[in-house]
C-alpha atoms as a PDB file:
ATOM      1  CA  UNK A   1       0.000   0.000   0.000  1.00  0.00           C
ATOM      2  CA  UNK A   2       2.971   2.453   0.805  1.00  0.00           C
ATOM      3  CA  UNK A   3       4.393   1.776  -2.069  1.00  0.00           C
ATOM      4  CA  UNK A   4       1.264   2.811  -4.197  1.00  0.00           C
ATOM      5  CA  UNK A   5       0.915   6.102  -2.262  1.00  0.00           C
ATOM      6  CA  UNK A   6       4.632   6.521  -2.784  1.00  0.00           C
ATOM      7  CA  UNK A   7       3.894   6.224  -6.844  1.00  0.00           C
ATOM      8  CA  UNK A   8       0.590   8.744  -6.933  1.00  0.00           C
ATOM      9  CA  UNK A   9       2.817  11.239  -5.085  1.00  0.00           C
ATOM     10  CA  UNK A  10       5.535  11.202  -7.532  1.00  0.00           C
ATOM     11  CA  UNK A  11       2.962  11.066 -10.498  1.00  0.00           C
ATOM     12  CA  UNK A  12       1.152  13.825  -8.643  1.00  0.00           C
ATOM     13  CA  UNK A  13       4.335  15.611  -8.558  1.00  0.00           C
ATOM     14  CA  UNK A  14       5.583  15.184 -11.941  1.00  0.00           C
ATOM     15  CA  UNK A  15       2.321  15.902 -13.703  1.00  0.00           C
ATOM     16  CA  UNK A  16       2.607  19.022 -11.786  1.00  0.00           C
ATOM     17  CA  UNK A  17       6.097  19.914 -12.930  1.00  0.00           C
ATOM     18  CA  UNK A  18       5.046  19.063 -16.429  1.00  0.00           C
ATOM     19  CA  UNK A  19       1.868  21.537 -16.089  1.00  0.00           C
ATOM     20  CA  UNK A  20       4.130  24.275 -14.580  1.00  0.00           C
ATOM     21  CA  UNK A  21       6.695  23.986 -17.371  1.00  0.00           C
ATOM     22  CA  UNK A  22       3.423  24.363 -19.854  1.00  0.00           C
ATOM     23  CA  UNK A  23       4.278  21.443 -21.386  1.00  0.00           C
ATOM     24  CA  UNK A  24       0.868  20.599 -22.313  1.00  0.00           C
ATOM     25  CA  UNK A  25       0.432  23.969 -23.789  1.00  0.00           C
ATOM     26  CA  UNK A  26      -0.298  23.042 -27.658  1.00  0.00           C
ATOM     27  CA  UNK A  27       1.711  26.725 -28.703  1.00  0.00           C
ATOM     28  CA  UNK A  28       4.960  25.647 -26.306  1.00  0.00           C
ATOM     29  CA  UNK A  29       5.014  22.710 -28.320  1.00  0.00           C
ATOM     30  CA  UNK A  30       5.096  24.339 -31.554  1.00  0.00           C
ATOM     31  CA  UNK A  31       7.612  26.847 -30.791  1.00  0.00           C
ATOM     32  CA  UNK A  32       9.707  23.829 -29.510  1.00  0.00           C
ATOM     33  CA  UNK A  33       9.387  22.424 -32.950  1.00  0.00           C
ATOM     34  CA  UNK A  34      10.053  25.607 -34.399  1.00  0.00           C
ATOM     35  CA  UNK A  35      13.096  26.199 -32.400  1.00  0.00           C
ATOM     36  CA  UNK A  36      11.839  29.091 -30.898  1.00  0.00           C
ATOM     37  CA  UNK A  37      11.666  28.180 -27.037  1.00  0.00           C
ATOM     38  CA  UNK A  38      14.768  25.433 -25.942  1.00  0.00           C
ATOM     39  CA  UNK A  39      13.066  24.803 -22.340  1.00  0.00           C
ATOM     40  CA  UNK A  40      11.220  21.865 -23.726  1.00  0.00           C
ATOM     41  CA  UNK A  41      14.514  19.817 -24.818  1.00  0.00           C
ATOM     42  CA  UNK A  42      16.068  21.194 -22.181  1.00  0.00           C
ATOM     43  CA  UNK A  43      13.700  19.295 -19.573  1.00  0.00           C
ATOM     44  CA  UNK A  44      13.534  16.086 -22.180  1.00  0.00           C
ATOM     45  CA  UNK A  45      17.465  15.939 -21.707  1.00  0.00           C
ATOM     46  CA  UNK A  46      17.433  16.623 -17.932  1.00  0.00           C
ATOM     47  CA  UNK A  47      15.035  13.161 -17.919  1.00  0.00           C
ATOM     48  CA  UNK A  48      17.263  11.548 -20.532  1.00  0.00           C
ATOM     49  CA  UNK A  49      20.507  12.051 -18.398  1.00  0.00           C
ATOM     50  CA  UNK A  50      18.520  11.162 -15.220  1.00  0.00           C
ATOM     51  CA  UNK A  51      18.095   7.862 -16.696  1.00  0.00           C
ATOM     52  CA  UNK A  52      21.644   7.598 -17.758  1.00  0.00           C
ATOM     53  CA  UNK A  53      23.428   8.076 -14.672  1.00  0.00           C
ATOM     54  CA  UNK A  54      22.817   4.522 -13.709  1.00  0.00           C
ATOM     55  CA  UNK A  55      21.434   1.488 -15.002  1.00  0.00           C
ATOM     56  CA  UNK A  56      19.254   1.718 -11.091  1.00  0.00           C
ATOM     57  CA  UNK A  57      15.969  -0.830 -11.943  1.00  0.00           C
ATOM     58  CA  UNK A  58      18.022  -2.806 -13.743  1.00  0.00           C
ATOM     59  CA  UNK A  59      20.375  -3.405 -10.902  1.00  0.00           C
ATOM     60  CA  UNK A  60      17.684  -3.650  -8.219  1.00  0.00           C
ATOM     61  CA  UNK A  61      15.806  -6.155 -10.574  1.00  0.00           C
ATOM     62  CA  UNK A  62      19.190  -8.138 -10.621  1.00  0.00           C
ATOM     63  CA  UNK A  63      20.034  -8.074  -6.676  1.00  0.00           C
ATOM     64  CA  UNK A  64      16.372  -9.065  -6.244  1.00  0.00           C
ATOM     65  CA  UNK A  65      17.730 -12.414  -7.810  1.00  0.00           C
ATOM     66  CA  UNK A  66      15.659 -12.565 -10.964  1.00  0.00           C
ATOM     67  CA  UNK A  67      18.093 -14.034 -13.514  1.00  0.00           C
ATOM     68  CA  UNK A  68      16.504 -12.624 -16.596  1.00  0.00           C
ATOM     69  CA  UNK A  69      17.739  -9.400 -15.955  1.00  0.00           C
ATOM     70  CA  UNK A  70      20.864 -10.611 -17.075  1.00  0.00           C
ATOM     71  CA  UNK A  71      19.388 -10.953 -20.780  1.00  0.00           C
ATOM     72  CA  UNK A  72      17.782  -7.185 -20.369  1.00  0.00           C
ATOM     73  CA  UNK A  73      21.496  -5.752 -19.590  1.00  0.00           C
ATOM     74  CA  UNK A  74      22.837  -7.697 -22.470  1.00  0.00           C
ATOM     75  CA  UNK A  75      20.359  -6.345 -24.839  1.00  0.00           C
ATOM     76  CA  UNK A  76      21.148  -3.220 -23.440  1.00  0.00           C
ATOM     77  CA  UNK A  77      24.738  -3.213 -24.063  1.00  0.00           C
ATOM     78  CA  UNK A  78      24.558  -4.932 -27.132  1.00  0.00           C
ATOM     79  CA  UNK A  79      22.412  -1.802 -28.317  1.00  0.00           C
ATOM     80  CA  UNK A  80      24.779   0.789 -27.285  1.00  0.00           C
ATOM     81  CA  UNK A  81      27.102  -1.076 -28.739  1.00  0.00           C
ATOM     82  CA  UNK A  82      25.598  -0.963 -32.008  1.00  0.00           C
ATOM     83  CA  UNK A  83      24.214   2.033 -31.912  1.00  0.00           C
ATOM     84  CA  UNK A  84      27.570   4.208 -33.372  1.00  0.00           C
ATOM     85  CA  UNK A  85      28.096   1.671 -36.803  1.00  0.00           C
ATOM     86  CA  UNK A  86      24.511   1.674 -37.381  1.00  0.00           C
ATOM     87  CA  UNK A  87      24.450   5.228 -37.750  1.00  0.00           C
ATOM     88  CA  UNK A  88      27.516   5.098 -39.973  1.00  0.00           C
ATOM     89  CA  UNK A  89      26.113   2.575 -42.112  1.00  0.00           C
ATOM     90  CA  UNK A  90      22.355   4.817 -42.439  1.00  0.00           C
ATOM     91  CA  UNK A  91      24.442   7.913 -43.248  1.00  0.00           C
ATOM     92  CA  UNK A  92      26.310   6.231 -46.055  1.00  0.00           C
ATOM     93  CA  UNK A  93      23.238   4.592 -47.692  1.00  0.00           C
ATOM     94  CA  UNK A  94      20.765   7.478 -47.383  1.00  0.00           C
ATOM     95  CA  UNK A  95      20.099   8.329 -51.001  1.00  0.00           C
ATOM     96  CA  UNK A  96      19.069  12.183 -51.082  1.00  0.00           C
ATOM     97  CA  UNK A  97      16.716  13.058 -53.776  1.00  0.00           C
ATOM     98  CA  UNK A  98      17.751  15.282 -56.418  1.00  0.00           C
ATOM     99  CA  UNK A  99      16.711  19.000 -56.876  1.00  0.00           C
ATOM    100  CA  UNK A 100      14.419  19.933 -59.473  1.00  0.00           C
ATOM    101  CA  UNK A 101      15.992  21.970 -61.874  1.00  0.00           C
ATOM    102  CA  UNK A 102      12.646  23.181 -63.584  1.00  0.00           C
ATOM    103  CA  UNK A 103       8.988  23.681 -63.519  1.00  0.00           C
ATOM    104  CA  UNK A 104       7.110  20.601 -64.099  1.00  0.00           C
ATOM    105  CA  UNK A 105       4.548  21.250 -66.700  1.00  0.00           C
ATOM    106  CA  UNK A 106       0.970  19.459 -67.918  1.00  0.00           C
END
C-alpha cells in the first residue's frame, strides 16, 4: 500500500512539474518544434541524463535475484554497442533526392 501512495505522489508531482513547465500547452510545443523556445529539450534531456546516470531498476531487478535481468542488460549493451556503426552505415546509404531543376509542366 505504501508503495502505491509513494507512486501517486511522484505522479502527482511530476504531472505538476510538467503543467508548470506548460508542457501541455499546444503553442509551447510548436515553438519547440520551431526552435523558438529550448526549455522543452532542455527538460527532455534533464530526464534523458537522469536515466543515464545509472542502469538503477536494472540493478535492483538483478540483486532481487531474478536471472533474466541478465538478458535485459545484455540487450542493453549490445544496443549501445551498435548504436555508433549503425548510424555510420544509415548515413552512407541514405540516397538524397535530387533538386528539381525546372517547372514541371501538364
Amino acid at each position: 500500500m505504501a508503495a502505491r501512495v509513494t507512486a501517486l505522489a511522484v505522479a502527482v508531482a511530476a504531472g505538476f512539474v510538467i503543467a508548470w513547465a506548460r508542457l501541455s500547452d499546444p503553442a509551447v510545443i510548436r515553438d519547440m518544434l520551431l526552435q523558438r523556445e529550448a526549455h522543452v529539450f532542455l527538460i527532455m534531456g534533464s530526464a534523458i541524463v537522469a536515466a543515464a546516470v545509472g542502469p538503477g531498476p536494472l540493478a535492483a531487478v538483478f540483486c532481487s535475484g531474478n536471472v533474466a535481468a541478465l538478458f535485459v542488460a545484455a540487450g542493453l549493451v549490445v544496443g549501445i554497442r551498435l548504436q555508433p556503426p549503425l548510424v555510420r552505415s544509415y548515413r552512407r546509404t541514405t540516397h538524397r533526392m535530387p533538386e528539381l531543376t525546372g517547372s514541371i509542366g501538364l
